[in-house]
C-alpha atoms as a PDB file:
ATOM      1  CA  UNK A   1      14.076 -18.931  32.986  1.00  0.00           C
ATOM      2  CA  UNK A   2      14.272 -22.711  33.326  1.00  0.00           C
ATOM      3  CA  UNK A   3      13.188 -25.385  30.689  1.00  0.00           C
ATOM      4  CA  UNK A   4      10.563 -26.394  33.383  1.00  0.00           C
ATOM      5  CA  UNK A   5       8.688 -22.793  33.322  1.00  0.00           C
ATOM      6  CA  UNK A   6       8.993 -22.136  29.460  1.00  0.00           C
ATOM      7  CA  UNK A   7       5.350 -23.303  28.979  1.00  0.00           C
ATOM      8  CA  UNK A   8       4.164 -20.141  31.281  1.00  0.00           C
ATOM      9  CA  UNK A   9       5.293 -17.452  28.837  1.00  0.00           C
ATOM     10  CA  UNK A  10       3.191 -16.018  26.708  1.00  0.00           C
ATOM     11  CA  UNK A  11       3.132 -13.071  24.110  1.00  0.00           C
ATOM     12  CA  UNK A  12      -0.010 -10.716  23.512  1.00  0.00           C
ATOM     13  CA  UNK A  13      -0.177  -8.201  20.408  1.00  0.00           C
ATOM     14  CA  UNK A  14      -0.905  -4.437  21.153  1.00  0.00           C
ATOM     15  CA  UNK A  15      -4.634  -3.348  19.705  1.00  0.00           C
ATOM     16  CA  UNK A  16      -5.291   0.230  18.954  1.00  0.00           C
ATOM     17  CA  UNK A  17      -7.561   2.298  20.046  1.00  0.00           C
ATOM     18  CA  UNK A  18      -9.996   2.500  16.634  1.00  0.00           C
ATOM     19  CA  UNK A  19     -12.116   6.151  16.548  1.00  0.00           C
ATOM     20  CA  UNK A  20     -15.696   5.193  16.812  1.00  0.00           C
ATOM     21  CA  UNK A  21     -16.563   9.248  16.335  1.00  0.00           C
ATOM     22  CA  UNK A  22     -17.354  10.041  13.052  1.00  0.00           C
ATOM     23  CA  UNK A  23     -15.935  13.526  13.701  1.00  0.00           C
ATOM     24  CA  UNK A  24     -12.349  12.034  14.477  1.00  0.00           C
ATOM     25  CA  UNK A  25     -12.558   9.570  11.640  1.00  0.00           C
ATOM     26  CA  UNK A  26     -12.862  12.102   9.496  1.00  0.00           C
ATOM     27  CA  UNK A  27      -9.917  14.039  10.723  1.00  0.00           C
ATOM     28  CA  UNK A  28      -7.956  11.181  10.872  1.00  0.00           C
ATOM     29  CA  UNK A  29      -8.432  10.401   7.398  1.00  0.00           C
ATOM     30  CA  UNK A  30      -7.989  13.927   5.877  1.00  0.00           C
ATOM     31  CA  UNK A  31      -4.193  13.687   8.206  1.00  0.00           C
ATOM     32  CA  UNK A  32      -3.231  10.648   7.258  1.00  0.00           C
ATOM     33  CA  UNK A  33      -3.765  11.505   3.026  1.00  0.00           C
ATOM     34  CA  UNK A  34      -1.512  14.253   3.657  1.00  0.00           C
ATOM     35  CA  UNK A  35       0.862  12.186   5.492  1.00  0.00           C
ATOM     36  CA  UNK A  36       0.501   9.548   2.184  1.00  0.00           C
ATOM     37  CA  UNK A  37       1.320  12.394  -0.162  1.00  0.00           C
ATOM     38  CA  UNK A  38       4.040  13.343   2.028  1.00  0.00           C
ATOM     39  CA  UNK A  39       5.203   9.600   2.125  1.00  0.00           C
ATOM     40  CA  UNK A  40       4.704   9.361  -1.608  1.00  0.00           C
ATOM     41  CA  UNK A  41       6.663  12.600  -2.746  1.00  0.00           C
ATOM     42  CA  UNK A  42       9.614  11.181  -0.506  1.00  0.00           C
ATOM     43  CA  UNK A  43       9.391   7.907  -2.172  1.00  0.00           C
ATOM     44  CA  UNK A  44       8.888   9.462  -5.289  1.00  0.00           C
ATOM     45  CA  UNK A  45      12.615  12.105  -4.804  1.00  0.00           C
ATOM     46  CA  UNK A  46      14.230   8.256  -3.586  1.00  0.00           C
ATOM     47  CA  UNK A  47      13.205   6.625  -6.813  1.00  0.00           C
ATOM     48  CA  UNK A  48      14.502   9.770  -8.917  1.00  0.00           C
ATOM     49  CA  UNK A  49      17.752   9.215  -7.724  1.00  0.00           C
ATOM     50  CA  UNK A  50      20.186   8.129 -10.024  1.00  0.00           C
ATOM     51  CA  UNK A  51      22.426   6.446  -7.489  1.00  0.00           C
ATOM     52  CA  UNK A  52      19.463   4.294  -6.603  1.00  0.00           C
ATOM     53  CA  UNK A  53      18.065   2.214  -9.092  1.00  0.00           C
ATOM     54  CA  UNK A  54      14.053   1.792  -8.584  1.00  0.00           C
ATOM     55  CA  UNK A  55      12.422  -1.706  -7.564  1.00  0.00           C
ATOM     56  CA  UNK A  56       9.158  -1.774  -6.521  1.00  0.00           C
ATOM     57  CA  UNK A  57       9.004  -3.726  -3.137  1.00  0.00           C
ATOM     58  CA  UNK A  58       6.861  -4.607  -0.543  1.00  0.00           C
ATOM     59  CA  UNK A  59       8.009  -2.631   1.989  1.00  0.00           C
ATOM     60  CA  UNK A  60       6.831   0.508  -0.221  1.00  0.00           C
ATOM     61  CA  UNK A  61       3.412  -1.210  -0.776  1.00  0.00           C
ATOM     62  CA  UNK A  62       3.099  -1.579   2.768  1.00  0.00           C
ATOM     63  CA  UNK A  63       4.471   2.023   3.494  1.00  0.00           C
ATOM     64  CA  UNK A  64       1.946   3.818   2.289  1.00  0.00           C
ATOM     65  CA  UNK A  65      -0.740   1.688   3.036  1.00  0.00           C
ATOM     66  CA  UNK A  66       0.226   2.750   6.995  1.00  0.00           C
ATOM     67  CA  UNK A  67       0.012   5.808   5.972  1.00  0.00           C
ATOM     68  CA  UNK A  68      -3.119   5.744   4.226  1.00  0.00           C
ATOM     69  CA  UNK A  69      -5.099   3.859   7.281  1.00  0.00           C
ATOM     70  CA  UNK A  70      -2.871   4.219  10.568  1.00  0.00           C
ATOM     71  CA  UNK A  71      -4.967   5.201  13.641  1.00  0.00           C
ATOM     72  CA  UNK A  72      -8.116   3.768  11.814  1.00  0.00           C
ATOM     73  CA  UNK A  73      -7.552   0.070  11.440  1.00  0.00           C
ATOM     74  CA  UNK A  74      -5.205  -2.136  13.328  1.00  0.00           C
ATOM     75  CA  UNK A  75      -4.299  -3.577   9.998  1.00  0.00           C
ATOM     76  CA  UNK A  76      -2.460  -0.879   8.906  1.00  0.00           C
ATOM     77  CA  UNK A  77       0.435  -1.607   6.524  1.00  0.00           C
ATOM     78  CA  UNK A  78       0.027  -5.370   6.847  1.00  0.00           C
ATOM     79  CA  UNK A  79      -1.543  -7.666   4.681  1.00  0.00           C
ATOM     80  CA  UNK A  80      -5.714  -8.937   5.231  1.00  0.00           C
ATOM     81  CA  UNK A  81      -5.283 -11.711   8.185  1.00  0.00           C
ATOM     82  CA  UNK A  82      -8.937 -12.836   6.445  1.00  0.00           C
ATOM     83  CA  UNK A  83     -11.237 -13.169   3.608  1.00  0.00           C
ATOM     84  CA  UNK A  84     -12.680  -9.571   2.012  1.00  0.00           C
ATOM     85  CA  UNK A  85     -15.388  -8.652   0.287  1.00  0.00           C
ATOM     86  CA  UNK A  86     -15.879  -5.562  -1.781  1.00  0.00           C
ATOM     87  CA  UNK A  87     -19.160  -4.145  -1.899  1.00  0.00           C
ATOM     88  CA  UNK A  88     -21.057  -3.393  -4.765  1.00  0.00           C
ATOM     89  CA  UNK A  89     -18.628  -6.067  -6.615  1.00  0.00           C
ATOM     90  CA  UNK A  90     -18.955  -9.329  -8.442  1.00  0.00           C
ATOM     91  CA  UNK A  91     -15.188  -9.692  -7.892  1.00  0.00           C
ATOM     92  CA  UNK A  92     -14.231 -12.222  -5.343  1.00  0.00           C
ATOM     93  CA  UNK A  93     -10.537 -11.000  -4.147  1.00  0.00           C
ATOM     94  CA  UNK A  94      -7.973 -13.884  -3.919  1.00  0.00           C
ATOM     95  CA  UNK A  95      -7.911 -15.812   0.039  1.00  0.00           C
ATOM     96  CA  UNK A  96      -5.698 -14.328   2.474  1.00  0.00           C
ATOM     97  CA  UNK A  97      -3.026 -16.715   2.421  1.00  0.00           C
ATOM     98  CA  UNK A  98      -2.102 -16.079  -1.070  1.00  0.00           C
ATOM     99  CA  UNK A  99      -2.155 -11.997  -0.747  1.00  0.00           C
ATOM    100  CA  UNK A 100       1.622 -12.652  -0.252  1.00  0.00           C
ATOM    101  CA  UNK A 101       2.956 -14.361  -3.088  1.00  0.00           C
ATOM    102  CA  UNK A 102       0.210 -12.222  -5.439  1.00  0.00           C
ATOM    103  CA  UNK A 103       1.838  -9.197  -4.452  1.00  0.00           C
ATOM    104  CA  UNK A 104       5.354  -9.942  -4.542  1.00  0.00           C
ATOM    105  CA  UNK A 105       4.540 -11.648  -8.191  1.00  0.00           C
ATOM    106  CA  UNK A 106       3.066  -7.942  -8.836  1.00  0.00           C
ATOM    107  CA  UNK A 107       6.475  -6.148  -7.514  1.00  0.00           C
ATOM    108  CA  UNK A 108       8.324  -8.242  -9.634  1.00  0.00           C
ATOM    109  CA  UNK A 109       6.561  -7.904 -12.695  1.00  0.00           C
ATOM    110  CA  UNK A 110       7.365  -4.269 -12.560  1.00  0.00           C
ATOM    111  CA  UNK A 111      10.789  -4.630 -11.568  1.00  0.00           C
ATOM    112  CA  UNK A 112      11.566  -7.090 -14.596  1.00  0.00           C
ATOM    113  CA  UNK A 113       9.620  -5.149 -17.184  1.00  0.00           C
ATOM    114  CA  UNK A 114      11.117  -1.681 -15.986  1.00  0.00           C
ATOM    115  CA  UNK A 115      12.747  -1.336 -19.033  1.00  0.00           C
ATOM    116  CA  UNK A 116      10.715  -3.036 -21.471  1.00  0.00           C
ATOM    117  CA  UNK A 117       7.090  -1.730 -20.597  1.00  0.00           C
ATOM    118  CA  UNK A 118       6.148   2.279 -20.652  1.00  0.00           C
ATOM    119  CA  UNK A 119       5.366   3.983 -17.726  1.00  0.00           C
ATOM    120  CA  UNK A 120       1.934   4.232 -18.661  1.00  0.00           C
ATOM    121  CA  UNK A 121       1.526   0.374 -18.942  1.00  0.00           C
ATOM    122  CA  UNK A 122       3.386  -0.171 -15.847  1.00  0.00           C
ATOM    123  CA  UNK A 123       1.470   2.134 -13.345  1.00  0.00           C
ATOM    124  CA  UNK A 124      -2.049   0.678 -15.284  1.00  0.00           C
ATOM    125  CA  UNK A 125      -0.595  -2.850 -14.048  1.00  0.00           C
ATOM    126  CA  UNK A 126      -0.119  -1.673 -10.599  1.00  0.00           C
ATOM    127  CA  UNK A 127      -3.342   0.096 -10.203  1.00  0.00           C
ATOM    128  CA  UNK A 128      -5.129  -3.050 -11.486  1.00  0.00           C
ATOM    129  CA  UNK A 129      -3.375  -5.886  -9.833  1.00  0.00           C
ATOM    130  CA  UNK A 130      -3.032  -4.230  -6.459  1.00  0.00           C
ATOM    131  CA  UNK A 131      -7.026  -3.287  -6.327  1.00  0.00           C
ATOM    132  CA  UNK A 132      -7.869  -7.114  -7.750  1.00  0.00           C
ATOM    133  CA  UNK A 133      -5.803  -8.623  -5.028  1.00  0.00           C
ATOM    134  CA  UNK A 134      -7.538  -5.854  -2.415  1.00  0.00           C
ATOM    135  CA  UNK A 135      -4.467  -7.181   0.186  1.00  0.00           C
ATOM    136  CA  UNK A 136      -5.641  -5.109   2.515  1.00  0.00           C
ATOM    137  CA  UNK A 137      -8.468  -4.425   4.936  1.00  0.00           C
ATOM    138  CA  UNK A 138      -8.791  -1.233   4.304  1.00  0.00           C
ATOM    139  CA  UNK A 139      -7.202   1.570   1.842  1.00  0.00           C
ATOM    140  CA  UNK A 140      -6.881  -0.767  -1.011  1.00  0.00           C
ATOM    141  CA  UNK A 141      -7.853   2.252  -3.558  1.00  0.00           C
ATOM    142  CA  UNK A 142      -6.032   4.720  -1.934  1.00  0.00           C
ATOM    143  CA  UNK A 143      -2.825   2.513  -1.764  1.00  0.00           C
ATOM    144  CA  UNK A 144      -3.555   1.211  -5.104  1.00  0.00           C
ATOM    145  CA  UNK A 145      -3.367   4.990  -7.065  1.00  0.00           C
ATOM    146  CA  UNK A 146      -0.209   6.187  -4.721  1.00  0.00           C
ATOM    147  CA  UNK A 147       1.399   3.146  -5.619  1.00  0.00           C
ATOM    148  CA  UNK A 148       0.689   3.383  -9.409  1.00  0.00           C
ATOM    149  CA  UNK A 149       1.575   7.151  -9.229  1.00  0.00           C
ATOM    150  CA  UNK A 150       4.975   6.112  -7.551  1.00  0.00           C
ATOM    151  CA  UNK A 151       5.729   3.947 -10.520  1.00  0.00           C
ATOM    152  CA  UNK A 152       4.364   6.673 -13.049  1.00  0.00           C
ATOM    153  CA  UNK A 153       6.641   9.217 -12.127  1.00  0.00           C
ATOM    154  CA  UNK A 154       9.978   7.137 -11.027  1.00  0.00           C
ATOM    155  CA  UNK A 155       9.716   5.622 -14.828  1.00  0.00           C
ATOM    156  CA  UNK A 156       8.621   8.510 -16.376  1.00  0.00           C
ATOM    157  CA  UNK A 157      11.925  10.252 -14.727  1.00  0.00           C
ATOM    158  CA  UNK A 158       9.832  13.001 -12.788  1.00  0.00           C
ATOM    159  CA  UNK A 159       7.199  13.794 -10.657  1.00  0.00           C
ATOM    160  CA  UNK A 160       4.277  14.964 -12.868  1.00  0.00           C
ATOM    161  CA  UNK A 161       3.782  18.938 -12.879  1.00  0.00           C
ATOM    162  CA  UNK A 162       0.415  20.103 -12.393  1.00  0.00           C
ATOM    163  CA  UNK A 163      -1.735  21.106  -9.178  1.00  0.00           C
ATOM    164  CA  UNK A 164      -3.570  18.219  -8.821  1.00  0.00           C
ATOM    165  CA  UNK A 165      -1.752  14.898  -8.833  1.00  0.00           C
ATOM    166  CA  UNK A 166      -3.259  11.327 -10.502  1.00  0.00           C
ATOM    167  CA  UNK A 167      -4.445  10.041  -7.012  1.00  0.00           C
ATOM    168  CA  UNK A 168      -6.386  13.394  -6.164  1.00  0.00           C
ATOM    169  CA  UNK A 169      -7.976  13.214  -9.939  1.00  0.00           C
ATOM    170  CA  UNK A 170      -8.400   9.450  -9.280  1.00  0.00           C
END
């Protein structure tokens, strides 16, 4: 392509098909919360190895966000391009362009107090901060509990016995 004809390209994002039927909504959601778990037992088995030290990143954040909301919002697994409000709330989540830094600051904050802080007050952080930021446009709860559950049982050194886990109880 020439310098001259450079001005003529141009790049357009796929959009996905979002289910309008509240018949296939509900199947998709019921999928993909199996497809979190799944997602969230793997991540769990990676952060119980002892080869691998844990750190909480954003990749994992955004991970099972996907999970949580793929096939029902084009958002999935990124961050809010916009403002959000949550209904039924006096809380007024932060703007979108500092969703970011708020989140990273959150991943950190575990990561440097891994050692320090109890399980317990760890996943508590995580379930808090993540739902206060609400950095996403949809799935904020769901992502919030699978994400403190992650950190519950990678710092408490196991996945937690019992039939139901902390995000189905949640």
């Amino acid at each position: 392509m020439s310098p001259d004809n450079q001005g003529d390209r141009k790049s357009q994002a796929e959009s996905i098909k979002v289910p309008d039927n509240p018949d296939e909504i509900a199947r998709r959601v019921a999928r993909n919360a199996l497809r979190q778990f799944d997602t969230l037992v793997q991540r769990i088995n990676l952060g119980l190895d002892p080869n691998r030290p844990f750190r909480l990143r954003l990749s994992i954040v955004f991970e099972l966000n996907r999970a949580a909301i793929e096939g029902l919002s084009e958002y999935a697994g990124v961050f809010r391009p916009g403002g959000v409000r949550i209904q039924g709330s006096k809380h007024e989540p932060p703007e979108a362009h500092l969703v970011p830094a708020l989140v990273e600051e959150m991943c950190d904050y575990v990561s440097d107090n891994w050692n320090d802080k109890t399980a317990v007050h760890l996943a508590a952080y995580v379930m808090w901060r993540l739902n206060w930021i609400h950095p996403f446009v949809d799935g904020n709860g769901r992502t919030a509990r699978a994400v403190s559950y992650l950190v519950l049982c990678v710092r408490s050194g196991f996945q937690l016995p019992g039939t139901h886990t902390i995000p189905e109880l949640i």
